[in-house]
C-alpha atoms as a PDB file:
ATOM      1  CA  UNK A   1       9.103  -3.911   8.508  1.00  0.00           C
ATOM      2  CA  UNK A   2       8.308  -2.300  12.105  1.00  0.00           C
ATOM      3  CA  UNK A   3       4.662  -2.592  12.608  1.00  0.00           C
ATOM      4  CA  UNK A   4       3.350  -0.950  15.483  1.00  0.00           C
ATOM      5  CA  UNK A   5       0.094  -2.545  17.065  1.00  0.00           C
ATOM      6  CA  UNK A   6      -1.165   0.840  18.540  1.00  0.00           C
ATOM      7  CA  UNK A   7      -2.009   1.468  14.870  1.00  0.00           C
ATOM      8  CA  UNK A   8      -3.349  -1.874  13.629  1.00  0.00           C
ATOM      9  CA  UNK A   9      -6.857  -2.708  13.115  1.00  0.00           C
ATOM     10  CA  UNK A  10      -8.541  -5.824  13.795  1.00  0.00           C
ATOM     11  CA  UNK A  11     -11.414  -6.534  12.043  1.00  0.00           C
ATOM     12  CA  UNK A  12     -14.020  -9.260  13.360  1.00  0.00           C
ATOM     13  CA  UNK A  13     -16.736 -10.308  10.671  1.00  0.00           C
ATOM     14  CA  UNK A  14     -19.489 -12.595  12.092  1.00  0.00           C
ATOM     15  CA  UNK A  15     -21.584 -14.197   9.302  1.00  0.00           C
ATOM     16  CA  UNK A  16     -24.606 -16.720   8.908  1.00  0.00           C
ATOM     17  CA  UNK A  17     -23.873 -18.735   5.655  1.00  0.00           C
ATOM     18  CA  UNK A  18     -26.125 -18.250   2.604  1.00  0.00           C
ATOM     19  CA  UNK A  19     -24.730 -20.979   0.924  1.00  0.00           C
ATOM     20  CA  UNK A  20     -22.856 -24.253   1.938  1.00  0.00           C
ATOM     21  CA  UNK A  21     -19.560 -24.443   3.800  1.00  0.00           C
ATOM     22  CA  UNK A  22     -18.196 -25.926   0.831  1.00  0.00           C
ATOM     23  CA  UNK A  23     -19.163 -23.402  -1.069  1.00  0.00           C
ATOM     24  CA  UNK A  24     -17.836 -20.814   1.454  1.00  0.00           C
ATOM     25  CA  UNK A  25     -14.471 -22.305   2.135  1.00  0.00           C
ATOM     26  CA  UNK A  26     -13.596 -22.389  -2.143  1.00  0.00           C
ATOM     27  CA  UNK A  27     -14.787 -18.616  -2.428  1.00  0.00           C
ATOM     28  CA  UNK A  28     -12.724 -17.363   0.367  1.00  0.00           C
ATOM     29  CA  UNK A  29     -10.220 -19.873  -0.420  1.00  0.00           C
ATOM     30  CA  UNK A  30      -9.874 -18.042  -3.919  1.00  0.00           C
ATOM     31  CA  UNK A  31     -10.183 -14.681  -2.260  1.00  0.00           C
ATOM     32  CA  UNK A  32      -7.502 -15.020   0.116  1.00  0.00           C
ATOM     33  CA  UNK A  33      -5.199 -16.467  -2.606  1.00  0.00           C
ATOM     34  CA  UNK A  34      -5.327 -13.461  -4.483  1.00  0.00           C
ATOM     35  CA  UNK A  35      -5.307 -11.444  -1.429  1.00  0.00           C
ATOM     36  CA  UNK A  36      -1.796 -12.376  -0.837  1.00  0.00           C
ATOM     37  CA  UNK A  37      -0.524 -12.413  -4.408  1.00  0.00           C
ATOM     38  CA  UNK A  38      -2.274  -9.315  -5.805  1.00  0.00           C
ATOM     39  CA  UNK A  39      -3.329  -7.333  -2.185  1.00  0.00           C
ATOM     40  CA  UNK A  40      -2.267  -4.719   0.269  1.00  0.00           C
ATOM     41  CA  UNK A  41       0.624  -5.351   1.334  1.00  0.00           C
ATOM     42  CA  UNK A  42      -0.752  -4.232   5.077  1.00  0.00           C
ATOM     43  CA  UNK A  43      -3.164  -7.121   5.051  1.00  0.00           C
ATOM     44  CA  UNK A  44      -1.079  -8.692   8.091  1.00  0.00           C
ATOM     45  CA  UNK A  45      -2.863 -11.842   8.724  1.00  0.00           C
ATOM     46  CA  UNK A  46      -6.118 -12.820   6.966  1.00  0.00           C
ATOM     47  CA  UNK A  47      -7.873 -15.736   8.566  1.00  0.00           C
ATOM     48  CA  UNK A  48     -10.992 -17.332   8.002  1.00  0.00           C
ATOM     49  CA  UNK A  49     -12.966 -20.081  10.180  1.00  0.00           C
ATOM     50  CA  UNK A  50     -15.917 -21.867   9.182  1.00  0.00           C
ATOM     51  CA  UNK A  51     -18.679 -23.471  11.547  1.00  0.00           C
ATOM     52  CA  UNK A  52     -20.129 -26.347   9.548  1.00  0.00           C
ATOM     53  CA  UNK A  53     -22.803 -27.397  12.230  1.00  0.00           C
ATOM     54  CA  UNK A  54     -23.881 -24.237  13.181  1.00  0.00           C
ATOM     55  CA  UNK A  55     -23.835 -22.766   9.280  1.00  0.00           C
ATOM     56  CA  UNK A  56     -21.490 -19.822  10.045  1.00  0.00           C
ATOM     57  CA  UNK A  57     -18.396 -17.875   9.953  1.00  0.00           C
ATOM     58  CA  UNK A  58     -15.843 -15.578  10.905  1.00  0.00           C
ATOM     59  CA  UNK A  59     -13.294 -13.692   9.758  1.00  0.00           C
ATOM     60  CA  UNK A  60      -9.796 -12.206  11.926  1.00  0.00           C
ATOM     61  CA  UNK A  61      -8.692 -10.064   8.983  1.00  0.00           C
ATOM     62  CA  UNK A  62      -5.461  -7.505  10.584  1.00  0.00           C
ATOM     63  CA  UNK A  63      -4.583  -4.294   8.823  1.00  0.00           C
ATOM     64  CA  UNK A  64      -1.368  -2.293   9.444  1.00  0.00           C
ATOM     65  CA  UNK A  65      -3.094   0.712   9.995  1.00  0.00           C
ATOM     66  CA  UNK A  66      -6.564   2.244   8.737  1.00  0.00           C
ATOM     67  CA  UNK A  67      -5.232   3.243   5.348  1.00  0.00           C
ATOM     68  CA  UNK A  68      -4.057  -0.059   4.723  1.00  0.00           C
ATOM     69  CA  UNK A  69      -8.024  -0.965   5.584  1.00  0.00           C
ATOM     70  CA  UNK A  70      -9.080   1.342   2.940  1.00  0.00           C
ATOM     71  CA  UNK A  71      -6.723   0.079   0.114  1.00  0.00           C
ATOM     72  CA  UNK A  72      -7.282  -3.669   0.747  1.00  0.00           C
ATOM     73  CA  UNK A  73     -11.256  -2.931   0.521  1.00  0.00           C
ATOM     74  CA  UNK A  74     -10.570  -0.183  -2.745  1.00  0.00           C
ATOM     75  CA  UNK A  75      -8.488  -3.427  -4.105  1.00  0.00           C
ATOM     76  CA  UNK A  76     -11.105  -6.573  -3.477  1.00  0.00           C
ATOM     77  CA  UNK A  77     -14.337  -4.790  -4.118  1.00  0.00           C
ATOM     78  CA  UNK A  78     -13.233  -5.051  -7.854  1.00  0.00           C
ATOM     79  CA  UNK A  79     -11.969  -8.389  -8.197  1.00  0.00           C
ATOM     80  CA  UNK A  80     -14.941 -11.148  -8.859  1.00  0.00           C
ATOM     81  CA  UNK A  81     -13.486 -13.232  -6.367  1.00  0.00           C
ATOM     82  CA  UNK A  82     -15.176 -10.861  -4.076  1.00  0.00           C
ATOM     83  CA  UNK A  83     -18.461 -11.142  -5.450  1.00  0.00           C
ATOM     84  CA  UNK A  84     -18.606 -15.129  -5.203  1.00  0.00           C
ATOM     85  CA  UNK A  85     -17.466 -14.984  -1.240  1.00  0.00           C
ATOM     86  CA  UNK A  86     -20.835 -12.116  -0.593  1.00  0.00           C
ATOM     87  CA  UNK A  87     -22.895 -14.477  -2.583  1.00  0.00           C
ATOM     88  CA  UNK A  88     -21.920 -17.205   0.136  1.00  0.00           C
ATOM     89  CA  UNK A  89     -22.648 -15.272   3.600  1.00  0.00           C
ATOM     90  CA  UNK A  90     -24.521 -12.750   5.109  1.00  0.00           C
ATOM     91  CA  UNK A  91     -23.080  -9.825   7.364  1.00  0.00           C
ATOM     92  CA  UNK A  92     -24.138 -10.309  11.100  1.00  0.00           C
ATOM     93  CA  UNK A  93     -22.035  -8.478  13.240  1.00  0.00           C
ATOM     94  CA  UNK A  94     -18.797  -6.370  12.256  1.00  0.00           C
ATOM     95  CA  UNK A  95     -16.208  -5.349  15.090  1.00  0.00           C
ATOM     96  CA  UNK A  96     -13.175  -3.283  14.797  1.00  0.00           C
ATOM     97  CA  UNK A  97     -10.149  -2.958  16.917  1.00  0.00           C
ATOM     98  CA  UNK A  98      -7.766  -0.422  16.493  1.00  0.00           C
ATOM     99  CA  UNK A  99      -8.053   3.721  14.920  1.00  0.00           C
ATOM    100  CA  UNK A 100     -10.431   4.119  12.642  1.00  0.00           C
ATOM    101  CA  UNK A 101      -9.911   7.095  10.620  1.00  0.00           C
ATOM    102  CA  UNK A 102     -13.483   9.162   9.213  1.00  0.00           C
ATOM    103  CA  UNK A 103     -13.925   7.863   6.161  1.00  0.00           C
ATOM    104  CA  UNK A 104     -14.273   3.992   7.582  1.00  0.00           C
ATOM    105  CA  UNK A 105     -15.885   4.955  10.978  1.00  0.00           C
ATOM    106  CA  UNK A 106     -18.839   6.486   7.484  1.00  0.00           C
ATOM    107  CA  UNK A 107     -18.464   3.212   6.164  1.00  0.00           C
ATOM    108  CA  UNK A 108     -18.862   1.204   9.279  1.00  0.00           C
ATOM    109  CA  UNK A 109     -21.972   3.303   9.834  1.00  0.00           C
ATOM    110  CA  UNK A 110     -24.090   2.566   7.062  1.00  0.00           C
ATOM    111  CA  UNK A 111     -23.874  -1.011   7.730  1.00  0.00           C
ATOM    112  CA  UNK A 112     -27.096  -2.386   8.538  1.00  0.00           C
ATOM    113  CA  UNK A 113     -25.704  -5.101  11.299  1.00  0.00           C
ATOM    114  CA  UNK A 114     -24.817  -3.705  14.831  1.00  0.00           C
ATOM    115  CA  UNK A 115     -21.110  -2.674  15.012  1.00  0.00           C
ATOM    116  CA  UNK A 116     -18.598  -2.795  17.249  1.00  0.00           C
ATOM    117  CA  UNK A 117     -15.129  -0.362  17.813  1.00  0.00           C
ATOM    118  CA  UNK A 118     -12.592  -0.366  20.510  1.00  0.00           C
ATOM    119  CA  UNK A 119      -9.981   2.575  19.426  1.00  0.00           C
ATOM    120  CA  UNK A 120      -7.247   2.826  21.857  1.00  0.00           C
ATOM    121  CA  UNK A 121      -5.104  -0.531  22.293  1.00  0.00           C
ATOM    122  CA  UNK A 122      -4.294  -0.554  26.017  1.00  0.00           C
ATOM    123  CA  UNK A 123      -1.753  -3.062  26.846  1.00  0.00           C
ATOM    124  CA  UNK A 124      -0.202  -5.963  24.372  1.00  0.00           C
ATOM    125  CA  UNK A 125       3.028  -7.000  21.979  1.00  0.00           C
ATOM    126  CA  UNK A 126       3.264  -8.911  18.830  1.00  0.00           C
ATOM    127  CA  UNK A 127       5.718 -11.195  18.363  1.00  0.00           C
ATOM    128  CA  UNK A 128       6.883 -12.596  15.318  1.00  0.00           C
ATOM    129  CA  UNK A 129       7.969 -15.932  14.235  1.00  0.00           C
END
């Protein structure tokens, strides 16, 4: 597969923890298992870090393009697993790298966290392993 990184989208999610790391790391453990059986195939990379001392998180979630970004979150939003990792943090900042298309740059602006969006990749490459 040929995936050009002028179309990818990078999504940052900063979060404080609502519930302990342990707590965190099994819920998006579980998520991001099914994410890779049962997901969008355009979820490129899906990584989540946890700050234990500080009682955060963050998430470097990559999309192959925007309606890749739509279909992953049309996919998740029904599965429970979902559910458990929202119950475990709390939305603090979102940022997005990449084209957003209308219907996410609506979404991204009814969150209720300040929001971030760089849309034109200006230099880089990908290489693969």
């Amino acid at each position: 597969m040929d995936v050009s990184i002028d179309r990818q989208i990078i999504n940052v999610n900063e979060c404080r923890l609502v519930a302990n790391a342990d707590e965190f790391v099994q819920a998006i453990s579980a998520l991001a298992q099914r994410t890779e059986a049962e997901g969008e195939p355009g979820v490129l990379r899906y990584q989540f870090y946890v700050d234990r001392d500080g009682n955060t998180a963050m998430a470097t979630i990559v999309y192959e393009d925007a309606e890749a970004w739509l279909n992953h979150h049309r996919i998740a939003y029904t599965w429970p697993e979902m559910a458990v990792l929202q119950a475990t943090v709390e939305l603090q900042r979102l940022t997005y790298l990449g084209p957003l298309n209308e219907e996410i740059e609506a979404m991204a602006s009814a969150v209720k966290v300040p929001v971030v969006h760089h849309d034109t990749l200006a230099a880089g490459f990908c290489r693969s392993s």
